[in-house]
Protein backbone atom coordinates (compact mmCIF):
# COMPACT_ATOMS: atom_id res chain seq x y z
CA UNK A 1 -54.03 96.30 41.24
CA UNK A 2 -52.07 97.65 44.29
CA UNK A 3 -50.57 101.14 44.17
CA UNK A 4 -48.11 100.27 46.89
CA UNK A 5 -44.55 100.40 46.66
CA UNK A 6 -42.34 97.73 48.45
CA UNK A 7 -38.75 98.02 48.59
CA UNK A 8 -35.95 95.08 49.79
CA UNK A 9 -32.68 96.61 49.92
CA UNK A 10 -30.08 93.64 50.85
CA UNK A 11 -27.07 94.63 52.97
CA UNK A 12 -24.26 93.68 53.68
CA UNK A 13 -21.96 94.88 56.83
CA UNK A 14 -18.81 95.89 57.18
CA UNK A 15 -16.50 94.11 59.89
CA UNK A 16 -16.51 96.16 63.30
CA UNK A 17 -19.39 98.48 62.00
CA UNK A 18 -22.18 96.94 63.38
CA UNK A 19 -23.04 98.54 66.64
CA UNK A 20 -22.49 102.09 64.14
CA UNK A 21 -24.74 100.48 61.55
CA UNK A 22 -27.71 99.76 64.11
CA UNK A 23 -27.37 103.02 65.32
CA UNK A 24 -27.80 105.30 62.02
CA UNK A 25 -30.50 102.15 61.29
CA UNK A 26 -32.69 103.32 64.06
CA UNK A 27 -32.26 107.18 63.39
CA UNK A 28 -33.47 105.94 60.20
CA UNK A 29 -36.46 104.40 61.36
CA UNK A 30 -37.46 107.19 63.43
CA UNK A 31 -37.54 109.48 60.67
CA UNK A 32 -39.20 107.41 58.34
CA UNK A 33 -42.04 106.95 61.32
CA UNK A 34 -42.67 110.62 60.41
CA UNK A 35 -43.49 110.27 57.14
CA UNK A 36 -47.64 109.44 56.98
CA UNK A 37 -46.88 107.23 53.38
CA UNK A 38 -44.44 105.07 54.58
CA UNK A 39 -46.30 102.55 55.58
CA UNK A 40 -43.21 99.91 56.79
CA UNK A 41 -39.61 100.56 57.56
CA UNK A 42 -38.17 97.10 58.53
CA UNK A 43 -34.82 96.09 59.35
CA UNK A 44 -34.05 92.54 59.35
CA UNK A 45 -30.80 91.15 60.46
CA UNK A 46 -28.77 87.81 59.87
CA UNK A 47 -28.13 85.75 63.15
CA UNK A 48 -24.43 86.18 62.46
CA UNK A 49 -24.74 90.06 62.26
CA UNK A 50 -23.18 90.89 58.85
CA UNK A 51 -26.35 90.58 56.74
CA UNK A 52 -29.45 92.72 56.98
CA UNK A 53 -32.41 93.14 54.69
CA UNK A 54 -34.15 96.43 54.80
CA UNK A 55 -38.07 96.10 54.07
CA UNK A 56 -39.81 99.20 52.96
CA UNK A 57 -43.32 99.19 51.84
CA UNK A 58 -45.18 102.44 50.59
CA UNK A 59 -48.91 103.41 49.96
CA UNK A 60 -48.07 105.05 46.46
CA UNK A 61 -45.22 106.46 44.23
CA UNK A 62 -45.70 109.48 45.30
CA UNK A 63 -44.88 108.21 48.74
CA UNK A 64 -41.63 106.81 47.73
CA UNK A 65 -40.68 110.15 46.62
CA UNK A 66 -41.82 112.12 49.83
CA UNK A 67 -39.39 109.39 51.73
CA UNK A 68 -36.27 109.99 49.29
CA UNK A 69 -36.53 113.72 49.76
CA UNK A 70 -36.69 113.27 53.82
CA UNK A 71 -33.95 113.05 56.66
CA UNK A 72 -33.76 109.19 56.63
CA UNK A 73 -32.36 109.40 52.85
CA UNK A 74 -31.05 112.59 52.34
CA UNK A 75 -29.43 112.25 55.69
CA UNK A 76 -28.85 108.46 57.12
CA UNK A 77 -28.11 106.67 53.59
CA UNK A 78 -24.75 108.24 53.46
CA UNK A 79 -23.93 107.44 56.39
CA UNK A 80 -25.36 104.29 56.33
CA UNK A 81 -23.25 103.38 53.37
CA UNK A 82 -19.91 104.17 55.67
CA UNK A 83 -21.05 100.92 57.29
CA UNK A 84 -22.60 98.87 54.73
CA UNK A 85 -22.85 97.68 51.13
CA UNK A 86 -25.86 97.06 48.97
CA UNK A 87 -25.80 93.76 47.76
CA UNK A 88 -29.22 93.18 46.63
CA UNK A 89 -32.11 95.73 45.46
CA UNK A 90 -35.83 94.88 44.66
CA UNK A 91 -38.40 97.12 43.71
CA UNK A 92 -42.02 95.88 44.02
CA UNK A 93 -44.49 97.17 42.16
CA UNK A 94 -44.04 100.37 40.05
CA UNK A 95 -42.15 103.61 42.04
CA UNK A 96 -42.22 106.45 39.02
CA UNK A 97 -39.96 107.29 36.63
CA UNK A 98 -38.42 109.82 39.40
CA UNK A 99 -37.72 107.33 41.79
CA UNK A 100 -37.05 104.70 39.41
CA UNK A 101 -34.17 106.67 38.26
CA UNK A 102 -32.77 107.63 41.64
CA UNK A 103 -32.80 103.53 42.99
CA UNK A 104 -31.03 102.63 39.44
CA UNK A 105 -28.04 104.35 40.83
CA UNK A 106 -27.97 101.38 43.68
CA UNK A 107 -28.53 98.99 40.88
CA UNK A 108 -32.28 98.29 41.95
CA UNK A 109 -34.03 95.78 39.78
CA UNK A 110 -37.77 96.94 39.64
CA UNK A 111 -40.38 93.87 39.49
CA UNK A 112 -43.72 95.67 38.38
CA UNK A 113 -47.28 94.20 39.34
CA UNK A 114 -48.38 91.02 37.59
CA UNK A 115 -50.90 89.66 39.82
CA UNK A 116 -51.72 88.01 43.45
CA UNK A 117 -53.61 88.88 46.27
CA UNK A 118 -53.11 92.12 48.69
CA UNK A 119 -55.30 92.10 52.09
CA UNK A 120 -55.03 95.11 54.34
CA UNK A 121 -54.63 93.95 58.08
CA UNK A 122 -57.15 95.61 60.64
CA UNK A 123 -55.13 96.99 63.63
């Protein structure tokens, strides 16, 4: 059974905010990159530009709470949210009771390990 943590947070962006929203996106990014459990930090956007999934995967819980206590939450979601709405929020596999209850505020529906196969990719 996998201890990681993925996250899909569906977006959806506001009209004229989009060069704004890719910019707090990538400040975003480059804090996450500092963080040594967050193992993904993925922006993916619609070809039309007003629809973006963000893709976050995590080694562990404990991870996922490391992340919400850093700059790219405690600093780039509100601003983020300036620009976007959350649409959409999946939680894969099981994030703590701490984190849990922070991502129910966004109305994240948490989807906990059943079973499958995980392979680590060699770099």
């Amino acid at each position: 059974m996998s201890k990681q943590v993925l996250l899909n947070v569906s977006l959806a962006v506001h009209d004229g905010k989009l060069n704004e929203f890719q910019g707090i996106a990538r400040e975003m990014v480059e804090a996450s990159r500092k963080k040594p459990g967050t193992l993904g930090y993925e922006f993916y956007m619609s070809s039309d530009g007003k629809r973006c999934q963000l893709v976050e995967t995590y080694v562990d819980a404990d991870a996922v709470l490391a992340h919400f206590a850093g700059a790219a939450v405690q600093q780039g979601v509100p601003r983020m949210l300036t620009t976007v709405n959350v649409t959409g929020f999946h939680v894969y596999g099981d994030p703590g009771p701490r984190a849990r209850q922070v991502m129910s505020g966004f109305g994240a529906e948490v989807f906990t390990y059943w079973h499958g196969l995980g392979r680590e990719q060699n770099a």
